[in-house]
PDBML (XML) file of the C-alpha atoms, coordinates in Angstrom:
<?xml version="1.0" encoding="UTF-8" ?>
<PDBx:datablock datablockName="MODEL"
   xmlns:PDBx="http://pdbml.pdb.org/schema/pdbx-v50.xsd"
   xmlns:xsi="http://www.w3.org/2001/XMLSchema-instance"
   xsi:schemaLocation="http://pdbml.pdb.org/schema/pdbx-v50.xsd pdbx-v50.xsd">
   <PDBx:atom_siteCategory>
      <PDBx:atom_site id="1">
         <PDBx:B_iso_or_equiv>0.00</PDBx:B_iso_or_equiv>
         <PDBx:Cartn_x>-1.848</PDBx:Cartn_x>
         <PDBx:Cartn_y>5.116</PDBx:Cartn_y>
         <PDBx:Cartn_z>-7.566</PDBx:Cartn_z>
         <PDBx:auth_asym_id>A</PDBx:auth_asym_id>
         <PDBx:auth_atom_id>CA</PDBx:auth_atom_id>
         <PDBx:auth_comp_id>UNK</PDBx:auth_comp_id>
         <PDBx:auth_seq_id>1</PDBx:auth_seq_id>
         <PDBx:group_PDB>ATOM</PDBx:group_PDB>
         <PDBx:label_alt_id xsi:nil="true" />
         <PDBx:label_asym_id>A</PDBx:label_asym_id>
         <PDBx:label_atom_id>CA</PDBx:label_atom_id>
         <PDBx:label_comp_id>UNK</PDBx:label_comp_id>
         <PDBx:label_entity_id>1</PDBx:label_entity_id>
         <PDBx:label_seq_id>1</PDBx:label_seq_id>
         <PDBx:occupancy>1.00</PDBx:occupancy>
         <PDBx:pdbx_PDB_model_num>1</PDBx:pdbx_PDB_model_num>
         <PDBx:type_symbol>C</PDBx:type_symbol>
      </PDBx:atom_site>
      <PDBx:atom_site id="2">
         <PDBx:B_iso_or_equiv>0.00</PDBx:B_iso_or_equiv>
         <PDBx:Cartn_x>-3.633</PDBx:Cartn_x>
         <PDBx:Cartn_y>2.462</PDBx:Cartn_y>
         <PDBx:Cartn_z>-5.476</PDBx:Cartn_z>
         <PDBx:auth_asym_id>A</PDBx:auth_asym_id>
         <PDBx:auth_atom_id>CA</PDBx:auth_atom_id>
         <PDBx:auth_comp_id>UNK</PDBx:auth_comp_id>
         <PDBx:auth_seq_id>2</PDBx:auth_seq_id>
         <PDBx:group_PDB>ATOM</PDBx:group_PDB>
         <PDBx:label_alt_id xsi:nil="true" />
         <PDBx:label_asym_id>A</PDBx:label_asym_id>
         <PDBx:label_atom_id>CA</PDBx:label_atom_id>
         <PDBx:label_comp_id>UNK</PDBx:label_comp_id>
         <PDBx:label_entity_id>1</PDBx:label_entity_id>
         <PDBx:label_seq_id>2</PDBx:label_seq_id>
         <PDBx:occupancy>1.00</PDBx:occupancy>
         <PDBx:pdbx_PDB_model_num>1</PDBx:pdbx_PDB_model_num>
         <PDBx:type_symbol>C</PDBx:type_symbol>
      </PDBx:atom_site>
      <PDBx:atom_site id="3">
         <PDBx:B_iso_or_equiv>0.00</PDBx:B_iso_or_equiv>
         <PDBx:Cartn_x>-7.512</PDBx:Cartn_x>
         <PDBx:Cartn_y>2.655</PDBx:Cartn_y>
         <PDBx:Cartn_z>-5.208</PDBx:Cartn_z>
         <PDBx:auth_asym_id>A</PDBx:auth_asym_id>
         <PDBx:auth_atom_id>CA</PDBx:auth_atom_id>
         <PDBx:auth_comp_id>UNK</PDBx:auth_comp_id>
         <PDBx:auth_seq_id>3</PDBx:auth_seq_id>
         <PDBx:group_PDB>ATOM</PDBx:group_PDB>
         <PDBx:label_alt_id xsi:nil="true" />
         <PDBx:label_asym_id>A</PDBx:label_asym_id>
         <PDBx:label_atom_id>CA</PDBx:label_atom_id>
         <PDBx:label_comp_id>UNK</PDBx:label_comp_id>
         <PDBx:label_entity_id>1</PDBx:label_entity_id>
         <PDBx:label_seq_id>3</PDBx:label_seq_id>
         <PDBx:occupancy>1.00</PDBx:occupancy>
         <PDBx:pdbx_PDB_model_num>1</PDBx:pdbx_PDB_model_num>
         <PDBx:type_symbol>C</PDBx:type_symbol>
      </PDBx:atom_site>
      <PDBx:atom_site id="4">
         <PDBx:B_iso_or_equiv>0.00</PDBx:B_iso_or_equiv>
         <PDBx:Cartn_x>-8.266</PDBx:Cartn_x>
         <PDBx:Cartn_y>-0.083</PDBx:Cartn_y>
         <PDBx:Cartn_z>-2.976</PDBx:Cartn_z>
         <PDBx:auth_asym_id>A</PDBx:auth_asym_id>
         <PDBx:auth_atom_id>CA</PDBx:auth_atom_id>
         <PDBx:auth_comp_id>UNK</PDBx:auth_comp_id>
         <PDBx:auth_seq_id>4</PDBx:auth_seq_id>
         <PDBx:group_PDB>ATOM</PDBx:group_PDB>
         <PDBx:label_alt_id xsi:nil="true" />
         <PDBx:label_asym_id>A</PDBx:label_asym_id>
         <PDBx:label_atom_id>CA</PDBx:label_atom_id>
         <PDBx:label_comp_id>UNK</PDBx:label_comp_id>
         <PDBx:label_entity_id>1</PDBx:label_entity_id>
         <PDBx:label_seq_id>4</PDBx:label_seq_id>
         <PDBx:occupancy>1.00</PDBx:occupancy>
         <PDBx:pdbx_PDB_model_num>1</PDBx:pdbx_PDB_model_num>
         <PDBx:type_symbol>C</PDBx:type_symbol>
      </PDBx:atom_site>
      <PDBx:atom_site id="5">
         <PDBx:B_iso_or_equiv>0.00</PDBx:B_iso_or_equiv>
         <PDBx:Cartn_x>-6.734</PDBx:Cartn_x>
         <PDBx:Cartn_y>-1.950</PDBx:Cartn_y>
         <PDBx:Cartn_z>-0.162</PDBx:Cartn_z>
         <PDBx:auth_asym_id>A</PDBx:auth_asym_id>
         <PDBx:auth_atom_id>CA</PDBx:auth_atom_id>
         <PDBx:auth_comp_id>UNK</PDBx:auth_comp_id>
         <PDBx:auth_seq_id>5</PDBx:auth_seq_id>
         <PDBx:group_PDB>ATOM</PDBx:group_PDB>
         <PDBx:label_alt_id xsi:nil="true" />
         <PDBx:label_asym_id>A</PDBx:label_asym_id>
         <PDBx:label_atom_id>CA</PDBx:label_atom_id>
         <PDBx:label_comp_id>UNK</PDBx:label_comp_id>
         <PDBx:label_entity_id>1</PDBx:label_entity_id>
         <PDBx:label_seq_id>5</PDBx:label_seq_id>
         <PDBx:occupancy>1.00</PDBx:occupancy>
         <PDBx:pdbx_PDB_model_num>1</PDBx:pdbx_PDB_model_num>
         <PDBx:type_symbol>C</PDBx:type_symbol>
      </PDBx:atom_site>
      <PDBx:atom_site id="6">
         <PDBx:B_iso_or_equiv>0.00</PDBx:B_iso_or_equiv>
         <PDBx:Cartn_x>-6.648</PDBx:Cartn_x>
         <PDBx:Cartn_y>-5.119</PDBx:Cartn_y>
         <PDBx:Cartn_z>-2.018</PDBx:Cartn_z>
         <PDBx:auth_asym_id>A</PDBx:auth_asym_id>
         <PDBx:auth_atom_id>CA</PDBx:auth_atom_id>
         <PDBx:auth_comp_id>UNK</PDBx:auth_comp_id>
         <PDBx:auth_seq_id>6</PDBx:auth_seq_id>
         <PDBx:group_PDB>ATOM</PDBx:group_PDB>
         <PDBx:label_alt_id xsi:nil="true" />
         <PDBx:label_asym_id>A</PDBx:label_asym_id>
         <PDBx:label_atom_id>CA</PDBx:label_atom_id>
         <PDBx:label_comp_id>UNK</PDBx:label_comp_id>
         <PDBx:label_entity_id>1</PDBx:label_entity_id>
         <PDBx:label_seq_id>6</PDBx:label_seq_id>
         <PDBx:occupancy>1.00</PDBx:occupancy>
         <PDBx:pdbx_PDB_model_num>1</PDBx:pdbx_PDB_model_num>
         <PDBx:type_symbol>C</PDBx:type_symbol>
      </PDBx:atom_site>
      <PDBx:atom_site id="7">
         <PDBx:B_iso_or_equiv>0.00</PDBx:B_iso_or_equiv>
         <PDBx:Cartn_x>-4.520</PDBx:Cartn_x>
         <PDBx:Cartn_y>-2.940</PDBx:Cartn_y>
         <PDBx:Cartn_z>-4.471</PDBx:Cartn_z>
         <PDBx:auth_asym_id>A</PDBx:auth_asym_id>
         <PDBx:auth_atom_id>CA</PDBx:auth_atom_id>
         <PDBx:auth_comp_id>UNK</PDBx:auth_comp_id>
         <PDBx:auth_seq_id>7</PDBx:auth_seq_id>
         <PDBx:group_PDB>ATOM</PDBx:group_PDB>
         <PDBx:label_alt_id xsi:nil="true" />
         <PDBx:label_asym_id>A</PDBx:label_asym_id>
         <PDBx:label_atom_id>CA</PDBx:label_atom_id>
         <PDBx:label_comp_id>UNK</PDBx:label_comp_id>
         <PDBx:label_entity_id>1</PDBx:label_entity_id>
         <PDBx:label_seq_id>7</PDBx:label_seq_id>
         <PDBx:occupancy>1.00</PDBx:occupancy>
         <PDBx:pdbx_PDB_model_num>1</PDBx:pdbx_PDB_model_num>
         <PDBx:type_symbol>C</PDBx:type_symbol>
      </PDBx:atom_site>
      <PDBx:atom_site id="8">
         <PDBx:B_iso_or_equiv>0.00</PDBx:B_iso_or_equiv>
         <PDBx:Cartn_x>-1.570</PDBx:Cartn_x>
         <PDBx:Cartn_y>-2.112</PDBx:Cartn_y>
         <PDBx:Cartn_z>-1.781</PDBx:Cartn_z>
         <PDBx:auth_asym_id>A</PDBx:auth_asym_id>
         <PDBx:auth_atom_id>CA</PDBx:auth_atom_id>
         <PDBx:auth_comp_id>UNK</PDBx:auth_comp_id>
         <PDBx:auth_seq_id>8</PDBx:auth_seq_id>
         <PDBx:group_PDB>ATOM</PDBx:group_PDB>
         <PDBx:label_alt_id xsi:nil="true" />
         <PDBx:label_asym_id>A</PDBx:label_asym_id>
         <PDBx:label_atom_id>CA</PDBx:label_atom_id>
         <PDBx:label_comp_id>UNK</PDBx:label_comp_id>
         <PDBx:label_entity_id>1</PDBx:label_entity_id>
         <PDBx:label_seq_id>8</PDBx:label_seq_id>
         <PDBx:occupancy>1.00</PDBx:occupancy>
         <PDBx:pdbx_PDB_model_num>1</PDBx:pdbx_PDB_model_num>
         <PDBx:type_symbol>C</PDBx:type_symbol>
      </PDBx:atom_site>
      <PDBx:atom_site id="9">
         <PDBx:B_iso_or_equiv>0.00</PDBx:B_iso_or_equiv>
         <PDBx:Cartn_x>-2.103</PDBx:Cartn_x>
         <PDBx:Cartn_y>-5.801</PDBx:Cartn_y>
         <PDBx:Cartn_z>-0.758</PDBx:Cartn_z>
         <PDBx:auth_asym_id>A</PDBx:auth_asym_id>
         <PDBx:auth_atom_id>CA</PDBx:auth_atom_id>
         <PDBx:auth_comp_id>UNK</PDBx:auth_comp_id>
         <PDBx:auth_seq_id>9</PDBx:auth_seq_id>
         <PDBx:group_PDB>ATOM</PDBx:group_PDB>
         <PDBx:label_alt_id xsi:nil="true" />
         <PDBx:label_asym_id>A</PDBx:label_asym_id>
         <PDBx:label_atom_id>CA</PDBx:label_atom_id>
         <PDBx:label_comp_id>UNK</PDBx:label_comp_id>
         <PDBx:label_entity_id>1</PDBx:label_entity_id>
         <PDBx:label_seq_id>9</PDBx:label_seq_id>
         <PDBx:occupancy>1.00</PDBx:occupancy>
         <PDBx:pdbx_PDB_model_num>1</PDBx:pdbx_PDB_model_num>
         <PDBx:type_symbol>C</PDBx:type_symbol>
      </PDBx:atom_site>
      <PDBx:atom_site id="10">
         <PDBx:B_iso_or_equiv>0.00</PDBx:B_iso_or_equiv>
         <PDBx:Cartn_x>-1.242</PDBx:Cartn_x>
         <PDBx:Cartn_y>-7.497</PDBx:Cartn_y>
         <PDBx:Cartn_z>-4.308</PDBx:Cartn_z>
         <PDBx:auth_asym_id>A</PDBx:auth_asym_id>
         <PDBx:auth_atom_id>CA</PDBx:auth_atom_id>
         <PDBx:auth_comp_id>UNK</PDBx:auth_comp_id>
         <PDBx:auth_seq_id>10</PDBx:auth_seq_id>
         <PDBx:group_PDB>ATOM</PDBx:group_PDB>
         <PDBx:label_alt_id xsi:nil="true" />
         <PDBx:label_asym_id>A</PDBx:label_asym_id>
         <PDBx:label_atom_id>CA</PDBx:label_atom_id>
         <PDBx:label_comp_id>UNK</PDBx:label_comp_id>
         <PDBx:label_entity_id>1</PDBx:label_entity_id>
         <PDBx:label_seq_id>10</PDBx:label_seq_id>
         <PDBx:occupancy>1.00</PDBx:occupancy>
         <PDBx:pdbx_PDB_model_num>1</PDBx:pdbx_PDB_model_num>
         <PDBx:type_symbol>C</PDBx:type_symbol>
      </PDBx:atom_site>
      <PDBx:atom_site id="11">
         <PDBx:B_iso_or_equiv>0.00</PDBx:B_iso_or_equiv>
         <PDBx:Cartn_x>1.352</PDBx:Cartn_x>
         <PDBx:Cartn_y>-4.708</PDBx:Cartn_y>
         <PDBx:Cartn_z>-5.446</PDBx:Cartn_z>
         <PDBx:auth_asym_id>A</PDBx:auth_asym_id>
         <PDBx:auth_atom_id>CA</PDBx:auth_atom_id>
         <PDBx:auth_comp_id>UNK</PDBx:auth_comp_id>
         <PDBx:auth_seq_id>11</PDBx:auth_seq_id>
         <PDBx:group_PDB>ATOM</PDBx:group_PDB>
         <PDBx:label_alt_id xsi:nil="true" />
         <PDBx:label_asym_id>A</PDBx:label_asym_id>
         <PDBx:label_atom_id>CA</PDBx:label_atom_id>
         <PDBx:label_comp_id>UNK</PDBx:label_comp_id>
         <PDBx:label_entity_id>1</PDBx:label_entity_id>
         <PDBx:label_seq_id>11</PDBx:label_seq_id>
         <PDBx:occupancy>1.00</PDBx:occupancy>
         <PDBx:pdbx_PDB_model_num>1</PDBx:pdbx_PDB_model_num>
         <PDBx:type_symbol>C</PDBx:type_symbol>
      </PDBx:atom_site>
      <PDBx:atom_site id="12">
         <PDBx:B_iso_or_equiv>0.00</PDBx:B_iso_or_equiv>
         <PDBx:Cartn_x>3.388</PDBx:Cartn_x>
         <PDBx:Cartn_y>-5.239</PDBx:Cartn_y>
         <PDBx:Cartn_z>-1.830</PDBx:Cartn_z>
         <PDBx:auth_asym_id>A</PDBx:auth_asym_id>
         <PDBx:auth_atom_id>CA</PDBx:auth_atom_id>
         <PDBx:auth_comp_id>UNK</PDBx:auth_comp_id>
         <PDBx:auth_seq_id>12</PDBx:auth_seq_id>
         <PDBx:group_PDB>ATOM</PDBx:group_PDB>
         <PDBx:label_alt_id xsi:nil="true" />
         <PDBx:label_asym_id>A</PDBx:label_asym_id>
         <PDBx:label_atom_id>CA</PDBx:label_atom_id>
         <PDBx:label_comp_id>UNK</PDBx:label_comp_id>
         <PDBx:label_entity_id>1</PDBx:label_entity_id>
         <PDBx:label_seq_id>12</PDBx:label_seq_id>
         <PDBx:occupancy>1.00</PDBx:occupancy>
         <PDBx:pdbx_PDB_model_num>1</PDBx:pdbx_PDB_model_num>
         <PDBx:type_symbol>C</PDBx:type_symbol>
      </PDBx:atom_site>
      <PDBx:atom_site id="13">
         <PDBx:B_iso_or_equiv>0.00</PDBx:B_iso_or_equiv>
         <PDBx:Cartn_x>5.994</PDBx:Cartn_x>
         <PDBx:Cartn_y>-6.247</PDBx:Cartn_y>
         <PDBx:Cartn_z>-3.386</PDBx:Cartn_z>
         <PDBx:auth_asym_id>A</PDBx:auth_asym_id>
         <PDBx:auth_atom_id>CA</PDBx:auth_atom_id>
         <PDBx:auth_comp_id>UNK</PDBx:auth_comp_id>
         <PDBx:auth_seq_id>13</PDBx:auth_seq_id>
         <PDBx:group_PDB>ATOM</PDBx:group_PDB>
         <PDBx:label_alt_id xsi:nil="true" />
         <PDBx:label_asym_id>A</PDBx:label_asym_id>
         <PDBx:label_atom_id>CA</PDBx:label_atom_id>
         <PDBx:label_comp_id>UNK</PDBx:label_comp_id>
         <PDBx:label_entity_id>1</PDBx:label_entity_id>
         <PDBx:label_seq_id>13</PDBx:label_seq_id>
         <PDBx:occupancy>1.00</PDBx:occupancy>
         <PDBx:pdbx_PDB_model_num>1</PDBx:pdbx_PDB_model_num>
         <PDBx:type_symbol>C</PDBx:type_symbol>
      </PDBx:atom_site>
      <PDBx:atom_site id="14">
         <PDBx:B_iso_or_equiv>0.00</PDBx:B_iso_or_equiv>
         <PDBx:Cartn_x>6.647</PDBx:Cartn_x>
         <PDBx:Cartn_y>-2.731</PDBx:Cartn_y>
         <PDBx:Cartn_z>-4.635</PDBx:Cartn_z>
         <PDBx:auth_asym_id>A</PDBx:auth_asym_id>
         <PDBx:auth_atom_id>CA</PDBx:auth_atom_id>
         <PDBx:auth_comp_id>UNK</PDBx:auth_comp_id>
         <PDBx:auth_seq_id>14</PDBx:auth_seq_id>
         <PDBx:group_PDB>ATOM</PDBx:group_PDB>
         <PDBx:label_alt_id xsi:nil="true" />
         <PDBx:label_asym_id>A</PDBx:label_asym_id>
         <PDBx:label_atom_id>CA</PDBx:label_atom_id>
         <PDBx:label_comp_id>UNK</PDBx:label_comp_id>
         <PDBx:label_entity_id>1</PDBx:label_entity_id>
         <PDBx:label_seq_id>14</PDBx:label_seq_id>
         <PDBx:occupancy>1.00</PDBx:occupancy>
         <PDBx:pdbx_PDB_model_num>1</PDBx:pdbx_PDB_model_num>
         <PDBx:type_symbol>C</PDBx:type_symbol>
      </PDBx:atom_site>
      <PDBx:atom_site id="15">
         <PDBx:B_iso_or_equiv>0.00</PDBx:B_iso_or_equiv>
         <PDBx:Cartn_x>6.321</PDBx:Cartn_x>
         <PDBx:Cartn_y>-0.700</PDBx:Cartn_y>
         <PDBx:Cartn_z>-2.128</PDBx:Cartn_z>
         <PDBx:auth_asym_id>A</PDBx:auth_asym_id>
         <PDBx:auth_atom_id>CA</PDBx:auth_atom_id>
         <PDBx:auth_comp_id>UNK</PDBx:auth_comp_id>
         <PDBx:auth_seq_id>15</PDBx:auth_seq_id>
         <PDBx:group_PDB>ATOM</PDBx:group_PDB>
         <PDBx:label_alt_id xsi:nil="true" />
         <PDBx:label_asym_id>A</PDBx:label_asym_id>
         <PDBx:label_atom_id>CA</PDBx:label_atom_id>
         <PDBx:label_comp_id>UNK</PDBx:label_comp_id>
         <PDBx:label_entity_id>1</PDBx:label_entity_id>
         <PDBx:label_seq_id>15</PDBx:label_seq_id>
         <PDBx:occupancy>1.00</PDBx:occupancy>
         <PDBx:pdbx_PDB_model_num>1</PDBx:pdbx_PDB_model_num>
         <PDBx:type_symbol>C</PDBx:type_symbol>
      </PDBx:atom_site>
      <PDBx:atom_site id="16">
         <PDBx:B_iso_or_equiv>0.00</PDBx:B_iso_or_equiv>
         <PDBx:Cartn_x>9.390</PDBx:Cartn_x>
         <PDBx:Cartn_y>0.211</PDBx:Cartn_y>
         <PDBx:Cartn_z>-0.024</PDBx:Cartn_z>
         <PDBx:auth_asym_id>A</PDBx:auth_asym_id>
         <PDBx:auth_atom_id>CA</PDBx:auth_atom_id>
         <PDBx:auth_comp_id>UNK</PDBx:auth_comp_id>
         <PDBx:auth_seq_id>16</PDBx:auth_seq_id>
         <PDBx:group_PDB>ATOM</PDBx:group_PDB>
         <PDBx:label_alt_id xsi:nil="true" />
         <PDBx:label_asym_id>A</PDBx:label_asym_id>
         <PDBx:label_atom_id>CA</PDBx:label_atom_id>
         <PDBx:label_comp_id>UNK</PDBx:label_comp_id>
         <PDBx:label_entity_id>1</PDBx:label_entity_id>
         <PDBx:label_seq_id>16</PDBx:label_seq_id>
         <PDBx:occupancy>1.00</PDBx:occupancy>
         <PDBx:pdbx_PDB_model_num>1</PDBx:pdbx_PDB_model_num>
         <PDBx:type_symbol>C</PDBx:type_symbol>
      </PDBx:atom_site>
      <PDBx:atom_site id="17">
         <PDBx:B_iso_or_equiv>0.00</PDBx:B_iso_or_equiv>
         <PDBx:Cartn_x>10.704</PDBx:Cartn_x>
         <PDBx:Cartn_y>-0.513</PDBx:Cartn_y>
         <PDBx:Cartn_z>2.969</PDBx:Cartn_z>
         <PDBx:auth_asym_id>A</PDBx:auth_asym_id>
         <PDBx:auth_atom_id>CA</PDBx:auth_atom_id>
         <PDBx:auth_comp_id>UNK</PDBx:auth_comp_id>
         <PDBx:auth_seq_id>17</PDBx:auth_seq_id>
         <PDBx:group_PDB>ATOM</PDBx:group_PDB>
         <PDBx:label_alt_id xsi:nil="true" />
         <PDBx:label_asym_id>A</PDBx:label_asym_id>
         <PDBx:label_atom_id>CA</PDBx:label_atom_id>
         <PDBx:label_comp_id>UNK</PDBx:label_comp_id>
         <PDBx:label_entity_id>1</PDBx:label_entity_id>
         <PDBx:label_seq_id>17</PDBx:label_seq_id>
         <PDBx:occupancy>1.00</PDBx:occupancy>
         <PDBx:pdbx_PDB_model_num>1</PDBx:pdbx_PDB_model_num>
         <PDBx:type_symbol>C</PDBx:type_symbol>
      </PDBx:atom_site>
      <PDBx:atom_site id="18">
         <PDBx:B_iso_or_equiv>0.00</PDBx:B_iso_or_equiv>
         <PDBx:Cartn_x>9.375</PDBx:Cartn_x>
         <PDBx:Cartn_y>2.275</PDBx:Cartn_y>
         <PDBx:Cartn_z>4.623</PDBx:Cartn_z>
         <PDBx:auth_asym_id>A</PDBx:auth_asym_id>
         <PDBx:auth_atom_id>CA</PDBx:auth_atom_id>
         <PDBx:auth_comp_id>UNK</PDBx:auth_comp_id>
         <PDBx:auth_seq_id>18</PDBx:auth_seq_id>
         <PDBx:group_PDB>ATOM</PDBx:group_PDB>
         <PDBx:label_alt_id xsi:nil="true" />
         <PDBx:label_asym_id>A</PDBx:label_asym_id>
         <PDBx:label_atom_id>CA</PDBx:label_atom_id>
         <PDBx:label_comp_id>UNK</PDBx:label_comp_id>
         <PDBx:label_entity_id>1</PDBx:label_entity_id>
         <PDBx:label_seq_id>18</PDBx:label_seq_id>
         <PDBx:occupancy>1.00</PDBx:occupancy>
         <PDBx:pdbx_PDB_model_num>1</PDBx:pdbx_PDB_model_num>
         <PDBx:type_symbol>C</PDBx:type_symbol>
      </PDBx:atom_site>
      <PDBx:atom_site id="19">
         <PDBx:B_iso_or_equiv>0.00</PDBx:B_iso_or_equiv>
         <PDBx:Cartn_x>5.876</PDBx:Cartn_x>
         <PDBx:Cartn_y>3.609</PDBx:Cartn_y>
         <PDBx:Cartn_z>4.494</PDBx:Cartn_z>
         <PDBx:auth_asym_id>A</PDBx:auth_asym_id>
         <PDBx:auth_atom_id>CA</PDBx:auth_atom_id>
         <PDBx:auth_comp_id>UNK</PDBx:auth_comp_id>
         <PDBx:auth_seq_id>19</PDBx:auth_seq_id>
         <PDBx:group_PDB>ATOM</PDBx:group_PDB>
         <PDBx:label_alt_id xsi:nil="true" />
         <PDBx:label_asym_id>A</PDBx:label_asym_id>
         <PDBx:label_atom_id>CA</PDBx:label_atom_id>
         <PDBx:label_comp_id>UNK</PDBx:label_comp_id>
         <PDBx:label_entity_id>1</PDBx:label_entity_id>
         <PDBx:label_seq_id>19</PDBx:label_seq_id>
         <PDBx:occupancy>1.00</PDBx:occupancy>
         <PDBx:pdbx_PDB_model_num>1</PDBx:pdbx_PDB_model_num>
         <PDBx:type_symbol>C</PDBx:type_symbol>
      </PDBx:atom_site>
      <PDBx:atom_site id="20">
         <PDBx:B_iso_or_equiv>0.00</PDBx:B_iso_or_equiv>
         <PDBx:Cartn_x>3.451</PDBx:Cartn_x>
         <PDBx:Cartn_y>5.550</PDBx:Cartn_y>
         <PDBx:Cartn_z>6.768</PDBx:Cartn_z>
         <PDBx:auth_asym_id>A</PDBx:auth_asym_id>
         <PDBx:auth_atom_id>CA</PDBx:auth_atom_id>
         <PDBx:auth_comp_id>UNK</PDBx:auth_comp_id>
         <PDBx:auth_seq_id>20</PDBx:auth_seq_id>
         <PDBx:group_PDB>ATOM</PDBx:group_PDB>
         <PDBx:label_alt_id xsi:nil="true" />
         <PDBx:label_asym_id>A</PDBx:label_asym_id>
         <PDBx:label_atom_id>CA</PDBx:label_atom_id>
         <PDBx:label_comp_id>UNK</PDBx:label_comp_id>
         <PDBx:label_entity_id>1</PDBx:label_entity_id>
         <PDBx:label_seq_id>20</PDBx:label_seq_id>
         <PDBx:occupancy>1.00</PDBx:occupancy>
         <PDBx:pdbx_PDB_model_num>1</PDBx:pdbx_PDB_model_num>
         <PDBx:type_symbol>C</PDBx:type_symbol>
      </PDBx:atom_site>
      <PDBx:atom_site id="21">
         <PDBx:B_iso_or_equiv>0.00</PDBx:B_iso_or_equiv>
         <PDBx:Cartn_x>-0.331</PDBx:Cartn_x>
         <PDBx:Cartn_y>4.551</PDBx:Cartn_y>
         <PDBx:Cartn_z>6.614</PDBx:Cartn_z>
         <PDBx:auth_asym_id>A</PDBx:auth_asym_id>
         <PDBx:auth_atom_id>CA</PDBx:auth_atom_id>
         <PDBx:auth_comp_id>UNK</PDBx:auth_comp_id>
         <PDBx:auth_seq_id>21</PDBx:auth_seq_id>
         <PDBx:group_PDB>ATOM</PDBx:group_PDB>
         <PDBx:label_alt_id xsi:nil="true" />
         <PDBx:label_asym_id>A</PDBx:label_asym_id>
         <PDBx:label_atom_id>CA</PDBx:label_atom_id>
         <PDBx:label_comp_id>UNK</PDBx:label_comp_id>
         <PDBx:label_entity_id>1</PDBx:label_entity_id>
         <PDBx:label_seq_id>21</PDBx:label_seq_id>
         <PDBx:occupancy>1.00</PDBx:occupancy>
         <PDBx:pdbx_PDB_model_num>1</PDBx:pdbx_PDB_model_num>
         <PDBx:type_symbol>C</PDBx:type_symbol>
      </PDBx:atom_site>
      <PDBx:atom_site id="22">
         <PDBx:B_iso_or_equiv>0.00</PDBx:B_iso_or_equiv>
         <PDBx:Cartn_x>-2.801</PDBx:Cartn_x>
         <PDBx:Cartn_y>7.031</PDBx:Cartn_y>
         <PDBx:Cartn_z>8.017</PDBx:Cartn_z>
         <PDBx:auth_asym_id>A</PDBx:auth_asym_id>
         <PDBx:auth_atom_id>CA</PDBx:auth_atom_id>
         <PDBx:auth_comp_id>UNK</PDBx:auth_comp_id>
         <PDBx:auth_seq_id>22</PDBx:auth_seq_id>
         <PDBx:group_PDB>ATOM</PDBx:group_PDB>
         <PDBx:label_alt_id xsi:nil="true" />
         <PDBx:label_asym_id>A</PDBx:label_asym_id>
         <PDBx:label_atom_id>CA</PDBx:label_atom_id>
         <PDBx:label_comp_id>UNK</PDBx:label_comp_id>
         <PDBx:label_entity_id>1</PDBx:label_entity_id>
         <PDBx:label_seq_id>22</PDBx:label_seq_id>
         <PDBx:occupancy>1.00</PDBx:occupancy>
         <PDBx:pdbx_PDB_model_num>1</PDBx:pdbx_PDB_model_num>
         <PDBx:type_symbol>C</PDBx:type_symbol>
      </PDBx:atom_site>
      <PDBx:atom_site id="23">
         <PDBx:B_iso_or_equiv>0.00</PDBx:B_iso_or_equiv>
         <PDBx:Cartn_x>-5.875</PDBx:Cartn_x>
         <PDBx:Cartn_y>5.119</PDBx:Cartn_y>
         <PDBx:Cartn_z>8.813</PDBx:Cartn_z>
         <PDBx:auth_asym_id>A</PDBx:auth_asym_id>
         <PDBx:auth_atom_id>CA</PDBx:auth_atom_id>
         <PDBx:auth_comp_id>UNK</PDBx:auth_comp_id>
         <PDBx:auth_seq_id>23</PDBx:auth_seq_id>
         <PDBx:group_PDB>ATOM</PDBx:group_PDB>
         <PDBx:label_alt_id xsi:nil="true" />
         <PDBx:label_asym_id>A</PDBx:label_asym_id>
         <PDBx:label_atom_id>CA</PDBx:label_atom_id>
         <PDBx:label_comp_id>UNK</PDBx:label_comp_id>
         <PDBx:label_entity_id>1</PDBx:label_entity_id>
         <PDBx:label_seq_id>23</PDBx:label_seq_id>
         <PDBx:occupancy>1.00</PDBx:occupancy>
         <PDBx:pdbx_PDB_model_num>1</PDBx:pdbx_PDB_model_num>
         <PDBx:type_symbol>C</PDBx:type_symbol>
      </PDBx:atom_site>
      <PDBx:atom_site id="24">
         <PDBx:B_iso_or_equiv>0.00</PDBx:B_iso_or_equiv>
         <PDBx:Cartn_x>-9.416</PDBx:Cartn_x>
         <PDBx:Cartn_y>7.061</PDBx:Cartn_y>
         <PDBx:Cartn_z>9.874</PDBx:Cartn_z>
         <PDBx:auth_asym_id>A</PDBx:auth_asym_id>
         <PDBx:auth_atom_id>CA</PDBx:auth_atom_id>
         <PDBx:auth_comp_id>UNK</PDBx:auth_comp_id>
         <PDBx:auth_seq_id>24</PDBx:auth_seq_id>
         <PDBx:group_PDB>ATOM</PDBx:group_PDB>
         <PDBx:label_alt_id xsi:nil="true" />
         <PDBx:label_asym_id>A</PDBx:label_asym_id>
         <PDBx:label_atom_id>CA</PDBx:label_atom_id>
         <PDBx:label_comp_id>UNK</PDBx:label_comp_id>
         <PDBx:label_entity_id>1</PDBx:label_entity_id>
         <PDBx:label_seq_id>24</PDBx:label_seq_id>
         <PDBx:occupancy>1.00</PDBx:occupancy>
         <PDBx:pdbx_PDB_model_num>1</PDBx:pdbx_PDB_model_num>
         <PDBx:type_symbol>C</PDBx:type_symbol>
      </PDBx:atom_site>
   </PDBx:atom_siteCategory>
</PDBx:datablock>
């Protein structure tokens, strides 16, 4: 439940090791 970009940026240690971004 990230709002922002800055949000995916500080909680990157989460994420997995896989992940599809569609960007517009």
């Amino acid at each position: 439940n990230f709002k922002t970009t800055h949000e995916i940026i500080n909680n990157i240690d989460k994420l997995p090791n896989k992940i599809l971004f569609t960007i517009h």
